[in-house]
N, C-alpha and C. Protein backbone atom coordinates (compact mmCIF):
# COMPACT_ATOMS: atom_id res chain seq x y z
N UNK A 1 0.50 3.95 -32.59
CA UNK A 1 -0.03 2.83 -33.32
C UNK A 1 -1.53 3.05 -33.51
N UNK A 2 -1.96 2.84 -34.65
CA UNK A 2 -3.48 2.82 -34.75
C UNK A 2 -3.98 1.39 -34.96
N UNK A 3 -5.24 1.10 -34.62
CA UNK A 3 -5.56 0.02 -34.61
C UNK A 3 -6.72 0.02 -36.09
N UNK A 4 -6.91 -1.40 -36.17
CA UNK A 4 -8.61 -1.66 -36.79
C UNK A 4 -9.42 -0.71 -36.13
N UNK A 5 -10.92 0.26 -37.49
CA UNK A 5 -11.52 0.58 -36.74
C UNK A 5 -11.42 2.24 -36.06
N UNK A 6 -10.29 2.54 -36.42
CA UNK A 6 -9.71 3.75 -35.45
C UNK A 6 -9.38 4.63 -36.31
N UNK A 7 -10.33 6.17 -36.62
CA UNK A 7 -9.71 6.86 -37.02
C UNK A 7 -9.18 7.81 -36.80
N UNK A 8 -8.22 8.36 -37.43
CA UNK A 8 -7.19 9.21 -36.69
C UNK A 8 -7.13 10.57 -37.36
N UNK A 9 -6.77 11.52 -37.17
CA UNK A 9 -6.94 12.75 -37.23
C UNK A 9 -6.04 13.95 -36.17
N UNK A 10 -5.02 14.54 -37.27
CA UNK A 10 -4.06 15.19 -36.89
C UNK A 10 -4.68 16.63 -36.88
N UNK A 11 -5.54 17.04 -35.65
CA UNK A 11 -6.09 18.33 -36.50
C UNK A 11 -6.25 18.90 -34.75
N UNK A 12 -6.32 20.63 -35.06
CA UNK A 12 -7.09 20.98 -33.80
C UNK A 12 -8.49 20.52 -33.32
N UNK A 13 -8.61 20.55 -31.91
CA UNK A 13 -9.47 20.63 -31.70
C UNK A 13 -10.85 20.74 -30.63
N UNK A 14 -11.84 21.10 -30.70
CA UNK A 14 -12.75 22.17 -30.08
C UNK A 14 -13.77 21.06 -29.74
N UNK A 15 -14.31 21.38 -28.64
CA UNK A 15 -15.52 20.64 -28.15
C UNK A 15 -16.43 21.95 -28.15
N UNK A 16 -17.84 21.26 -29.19
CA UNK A 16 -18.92 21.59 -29.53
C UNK A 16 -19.66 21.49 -28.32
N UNK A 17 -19.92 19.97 -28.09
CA UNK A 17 -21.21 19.70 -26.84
C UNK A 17 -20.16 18.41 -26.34
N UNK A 18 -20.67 17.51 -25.80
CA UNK A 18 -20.13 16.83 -25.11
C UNK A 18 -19.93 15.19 -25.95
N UNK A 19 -20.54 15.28 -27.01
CA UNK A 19 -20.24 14.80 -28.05
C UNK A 19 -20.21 14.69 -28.71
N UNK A 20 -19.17 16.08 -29.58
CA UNK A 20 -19.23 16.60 -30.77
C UNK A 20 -17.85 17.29 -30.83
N UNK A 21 -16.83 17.03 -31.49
CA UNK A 21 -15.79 18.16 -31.73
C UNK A 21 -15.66 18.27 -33.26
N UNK A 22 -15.13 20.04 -32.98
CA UNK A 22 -14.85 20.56 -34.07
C UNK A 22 -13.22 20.47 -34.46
N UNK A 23 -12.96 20.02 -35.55
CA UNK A 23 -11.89 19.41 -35.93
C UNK A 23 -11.27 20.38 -37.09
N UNK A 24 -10.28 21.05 -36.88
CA UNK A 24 -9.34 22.18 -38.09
C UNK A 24 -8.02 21.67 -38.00
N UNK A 25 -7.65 21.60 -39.44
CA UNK A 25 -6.21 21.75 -39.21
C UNK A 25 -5.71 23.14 -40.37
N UNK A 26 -6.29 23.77 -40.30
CA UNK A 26 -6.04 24.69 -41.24
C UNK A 26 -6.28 25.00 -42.69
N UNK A 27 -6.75 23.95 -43.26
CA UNK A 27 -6.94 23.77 -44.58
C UNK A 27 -8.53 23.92 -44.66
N UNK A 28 -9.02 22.93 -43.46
CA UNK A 28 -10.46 22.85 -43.87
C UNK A 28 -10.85 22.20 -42.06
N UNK A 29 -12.39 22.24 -41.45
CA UNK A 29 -13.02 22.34 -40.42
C UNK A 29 -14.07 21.10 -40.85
N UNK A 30 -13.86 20.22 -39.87
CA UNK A 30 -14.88 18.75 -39.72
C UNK A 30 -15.12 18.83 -38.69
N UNK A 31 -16.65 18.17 -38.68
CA UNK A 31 -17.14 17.91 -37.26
C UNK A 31 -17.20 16.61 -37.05
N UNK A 32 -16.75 15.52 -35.86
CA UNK A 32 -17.09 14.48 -35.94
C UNK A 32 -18.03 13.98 -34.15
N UNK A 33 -18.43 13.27 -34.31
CA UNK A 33 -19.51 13.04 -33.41
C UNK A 33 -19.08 11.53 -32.73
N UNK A 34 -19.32 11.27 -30.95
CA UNK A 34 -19.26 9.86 -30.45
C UNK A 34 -19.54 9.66 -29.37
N UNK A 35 -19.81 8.76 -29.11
CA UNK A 35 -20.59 8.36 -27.76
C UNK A 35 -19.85 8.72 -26.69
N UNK A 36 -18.00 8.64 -26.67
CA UNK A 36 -17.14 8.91 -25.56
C UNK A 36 -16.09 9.57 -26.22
N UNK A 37 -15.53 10.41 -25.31
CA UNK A 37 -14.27 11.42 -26.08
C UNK A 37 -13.21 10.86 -24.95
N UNK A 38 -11.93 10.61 -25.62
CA UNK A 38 -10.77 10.43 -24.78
C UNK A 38 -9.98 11.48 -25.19
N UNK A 39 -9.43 12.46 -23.65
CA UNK A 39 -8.96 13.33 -24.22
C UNK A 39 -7.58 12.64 -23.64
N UNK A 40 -6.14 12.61 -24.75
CA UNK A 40 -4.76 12.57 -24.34
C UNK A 40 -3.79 13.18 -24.51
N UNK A 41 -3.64 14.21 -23.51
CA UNK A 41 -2.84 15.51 -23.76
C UNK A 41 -1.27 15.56 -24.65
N UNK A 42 -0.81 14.38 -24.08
CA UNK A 42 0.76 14.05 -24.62
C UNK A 42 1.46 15.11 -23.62
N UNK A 43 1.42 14.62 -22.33
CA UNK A 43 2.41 15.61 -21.13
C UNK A 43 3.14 14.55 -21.25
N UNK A 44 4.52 15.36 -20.44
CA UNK A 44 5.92 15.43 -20.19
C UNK A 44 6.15 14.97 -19.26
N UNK A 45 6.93 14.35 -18.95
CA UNK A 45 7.64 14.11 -17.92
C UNK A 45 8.64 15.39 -17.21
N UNK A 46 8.35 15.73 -16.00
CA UNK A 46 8.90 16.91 -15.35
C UNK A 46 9.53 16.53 -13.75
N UNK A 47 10.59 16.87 -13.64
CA UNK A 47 10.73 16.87 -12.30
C UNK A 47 10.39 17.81 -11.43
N UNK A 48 10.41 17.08 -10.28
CA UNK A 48 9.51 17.79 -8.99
C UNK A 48 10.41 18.65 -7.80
N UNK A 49 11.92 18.61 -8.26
CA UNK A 49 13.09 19.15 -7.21
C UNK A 49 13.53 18.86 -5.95
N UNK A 50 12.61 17.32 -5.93
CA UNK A 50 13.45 16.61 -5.07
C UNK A 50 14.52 16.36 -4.45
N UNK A 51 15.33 16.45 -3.57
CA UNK A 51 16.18 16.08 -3.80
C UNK A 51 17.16 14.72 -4.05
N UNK A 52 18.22 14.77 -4.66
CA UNK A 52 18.63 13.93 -5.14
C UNK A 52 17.85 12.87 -6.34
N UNK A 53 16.74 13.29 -7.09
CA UNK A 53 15.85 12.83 -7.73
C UNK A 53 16.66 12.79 -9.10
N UNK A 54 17.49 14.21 -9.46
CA UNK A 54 18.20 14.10 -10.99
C UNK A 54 19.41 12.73 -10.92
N UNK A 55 19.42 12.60 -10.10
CA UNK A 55 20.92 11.65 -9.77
C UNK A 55 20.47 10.06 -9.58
N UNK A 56 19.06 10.04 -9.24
CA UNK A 56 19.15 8.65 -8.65
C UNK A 56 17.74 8.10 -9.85
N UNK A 57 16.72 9.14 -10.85
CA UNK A 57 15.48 8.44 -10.89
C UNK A 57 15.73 8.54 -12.35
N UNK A 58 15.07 7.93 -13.43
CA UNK A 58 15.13 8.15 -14.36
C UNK A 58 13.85 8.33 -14.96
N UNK A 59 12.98 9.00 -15.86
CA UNK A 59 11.57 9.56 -16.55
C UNK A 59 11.35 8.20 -17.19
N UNK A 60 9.91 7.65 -17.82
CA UNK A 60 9.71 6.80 -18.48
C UNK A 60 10.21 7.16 -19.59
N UNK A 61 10.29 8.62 -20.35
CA UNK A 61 10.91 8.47 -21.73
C UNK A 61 12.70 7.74 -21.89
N UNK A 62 13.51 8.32 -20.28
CA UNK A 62 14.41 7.64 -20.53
C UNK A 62 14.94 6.24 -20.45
N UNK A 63 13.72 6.16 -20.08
CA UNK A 63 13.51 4.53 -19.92
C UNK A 63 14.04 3.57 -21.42
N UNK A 64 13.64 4.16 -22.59
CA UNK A 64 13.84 3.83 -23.96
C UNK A 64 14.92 4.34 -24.40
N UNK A 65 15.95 4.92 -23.80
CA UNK A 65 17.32 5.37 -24.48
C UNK A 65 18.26 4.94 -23.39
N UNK A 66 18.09 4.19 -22.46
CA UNK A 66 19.34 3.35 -21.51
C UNK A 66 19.91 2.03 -22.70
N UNK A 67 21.14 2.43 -22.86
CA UNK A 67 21.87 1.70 -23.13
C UNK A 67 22.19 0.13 -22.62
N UNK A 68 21.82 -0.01 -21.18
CA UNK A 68 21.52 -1.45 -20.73
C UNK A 68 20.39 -1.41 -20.12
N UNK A 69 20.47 -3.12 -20.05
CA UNK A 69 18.54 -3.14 -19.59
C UNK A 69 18.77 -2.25 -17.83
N UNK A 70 17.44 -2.34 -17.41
CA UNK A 70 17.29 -1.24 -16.20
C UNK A 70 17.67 -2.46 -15.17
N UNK A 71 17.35 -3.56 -15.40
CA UNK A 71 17.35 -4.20 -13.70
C UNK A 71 16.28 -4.35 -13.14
N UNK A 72 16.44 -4.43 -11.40
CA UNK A 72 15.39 -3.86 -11.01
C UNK A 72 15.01 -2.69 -10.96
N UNK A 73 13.02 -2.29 -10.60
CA UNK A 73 12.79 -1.26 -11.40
C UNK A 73 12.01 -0.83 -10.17
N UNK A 74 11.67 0.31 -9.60
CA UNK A 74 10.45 0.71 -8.50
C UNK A 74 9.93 2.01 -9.77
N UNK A 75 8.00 1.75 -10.30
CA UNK A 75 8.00 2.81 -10.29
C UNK A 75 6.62 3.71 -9.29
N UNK A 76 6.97 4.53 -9.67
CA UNK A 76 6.47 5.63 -8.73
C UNK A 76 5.25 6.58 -9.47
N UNK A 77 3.85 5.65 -9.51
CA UNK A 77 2.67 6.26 -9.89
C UNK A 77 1.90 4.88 -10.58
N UNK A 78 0.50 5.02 -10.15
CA UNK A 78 0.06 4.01 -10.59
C UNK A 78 -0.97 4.37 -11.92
N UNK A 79 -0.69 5.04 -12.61
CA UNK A 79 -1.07 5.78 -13.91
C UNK A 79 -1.07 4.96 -15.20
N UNK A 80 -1.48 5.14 -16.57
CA UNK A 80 -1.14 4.51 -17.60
C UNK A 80 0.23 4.45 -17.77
N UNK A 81 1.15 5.16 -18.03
CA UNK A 81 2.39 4.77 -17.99
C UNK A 81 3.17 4.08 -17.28
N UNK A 82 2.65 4.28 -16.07
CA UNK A 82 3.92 3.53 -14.59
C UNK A 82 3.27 1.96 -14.69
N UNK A 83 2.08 1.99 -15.04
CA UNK A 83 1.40 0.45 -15.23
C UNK A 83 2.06 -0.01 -16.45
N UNK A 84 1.82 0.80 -17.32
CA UNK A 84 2.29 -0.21 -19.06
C UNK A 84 4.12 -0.55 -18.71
N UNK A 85 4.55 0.39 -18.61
CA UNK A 85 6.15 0.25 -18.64
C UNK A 85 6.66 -0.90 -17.32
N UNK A 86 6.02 -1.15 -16.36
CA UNK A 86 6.10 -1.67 -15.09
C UNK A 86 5.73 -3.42 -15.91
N UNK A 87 4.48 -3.20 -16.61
CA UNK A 87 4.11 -4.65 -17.18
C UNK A 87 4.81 -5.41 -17.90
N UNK A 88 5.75 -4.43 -19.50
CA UNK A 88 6.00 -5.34 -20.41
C UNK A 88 7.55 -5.47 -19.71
N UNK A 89 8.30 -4.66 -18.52
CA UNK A 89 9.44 -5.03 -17.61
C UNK A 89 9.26 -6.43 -17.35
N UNK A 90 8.11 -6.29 -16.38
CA UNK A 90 8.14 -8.02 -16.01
C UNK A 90 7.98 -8.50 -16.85
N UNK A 91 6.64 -8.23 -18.49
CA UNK A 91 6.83 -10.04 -18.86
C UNK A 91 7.82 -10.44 -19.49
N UNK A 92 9.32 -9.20 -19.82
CA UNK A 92 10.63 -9.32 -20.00
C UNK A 92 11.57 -9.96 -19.09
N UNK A 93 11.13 -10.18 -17.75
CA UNK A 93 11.81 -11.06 -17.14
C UNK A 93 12.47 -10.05 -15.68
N UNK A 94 12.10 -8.64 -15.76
CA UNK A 94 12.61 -7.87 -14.77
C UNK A 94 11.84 -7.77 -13.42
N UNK A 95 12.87 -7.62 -12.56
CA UNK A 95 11.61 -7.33 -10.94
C UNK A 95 11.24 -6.22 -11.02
N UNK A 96 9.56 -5.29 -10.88
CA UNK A 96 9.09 -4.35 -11.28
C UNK A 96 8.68 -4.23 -9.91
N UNK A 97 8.79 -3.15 -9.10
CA UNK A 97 7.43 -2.74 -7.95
C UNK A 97 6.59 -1.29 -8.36
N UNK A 98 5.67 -1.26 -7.83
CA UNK A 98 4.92 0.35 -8.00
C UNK A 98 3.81 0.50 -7.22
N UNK A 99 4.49 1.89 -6.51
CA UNK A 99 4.44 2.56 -5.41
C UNK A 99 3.08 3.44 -5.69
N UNK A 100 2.18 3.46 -5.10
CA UNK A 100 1.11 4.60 -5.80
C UNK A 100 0.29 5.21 -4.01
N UNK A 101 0.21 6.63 -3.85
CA UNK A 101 -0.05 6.87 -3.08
C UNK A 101 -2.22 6.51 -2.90
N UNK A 102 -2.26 5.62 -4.13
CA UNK A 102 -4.12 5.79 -4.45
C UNK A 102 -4.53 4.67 -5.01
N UNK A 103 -5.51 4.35 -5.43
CA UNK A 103 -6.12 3.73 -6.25
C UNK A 103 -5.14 3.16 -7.45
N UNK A 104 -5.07 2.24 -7.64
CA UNK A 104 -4.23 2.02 -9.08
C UNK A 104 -5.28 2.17 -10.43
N UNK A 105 -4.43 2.52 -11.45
CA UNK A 105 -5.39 2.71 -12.05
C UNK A 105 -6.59 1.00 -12.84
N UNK A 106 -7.82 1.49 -13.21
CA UNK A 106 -8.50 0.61 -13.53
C UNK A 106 -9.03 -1.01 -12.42
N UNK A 107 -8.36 -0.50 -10.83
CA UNK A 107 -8.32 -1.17 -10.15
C UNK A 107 -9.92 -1.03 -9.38
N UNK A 108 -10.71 -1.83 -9.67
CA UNK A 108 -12.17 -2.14 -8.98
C UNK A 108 -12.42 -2.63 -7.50
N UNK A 109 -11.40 -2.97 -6.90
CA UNK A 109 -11.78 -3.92 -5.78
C UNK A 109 -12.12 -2.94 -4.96
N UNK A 110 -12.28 -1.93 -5.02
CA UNK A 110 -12.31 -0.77 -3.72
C UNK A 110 -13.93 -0.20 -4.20
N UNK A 111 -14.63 -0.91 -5.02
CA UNK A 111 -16.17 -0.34 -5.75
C UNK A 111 -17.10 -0.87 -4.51
């Protein structure tokens, strides 16, 4: 989703200085410039060879192709994903817990 404000850009790309990337997608090379760079890789969900983990856990992507709702839910990381998917569970009406061996994310009380 893009928002107001937000531009977007399907292109490679290279960090110049620390706020500056060089932007190609093959056709043609832009530079664009900003005060903060968010970098978001788009990783995978991978298992860790747990055992019994293929049998009992399910990835956030499969989270969106279960055929019935999940129920209750434990997840396991306190990251952007395990937070977002954990949130709109509950304000759907589901019992959500999450387990994080750290800091949750964006969580201040420990400053």
């Amino acid at each position: 989703m893009i928002t107001k404000d937000t531009d977007y850009y399907n292109y490679f790309a290279t960090f110049e200085d620390a706020n500056t990337l060089s932007l190609n997608n093959g056709k043609e090379t832009i530079k664009v410039k900003a005060d903060h760079i968010i970098v978001a890789v788009g990783g995978r969900p991978t298992n860790t060879g747990t055992p019994g983990e293929t049998e009992n856990t399910i990835s956030s992507d499969d989270l969106f192709s279960l055929k019935k709702a999940p129920g209750k839910c434990l997840f396991n990381g306190g990251g952007f994903i395990g937070l977002e998917c954990a949130g709109f569970l509950t304000g759907l009406g589901y019992d959500c817990t999450v387990v994080a061996r750290s800091v949750l994310l964006g969580d201040t009380s420990f400053d």
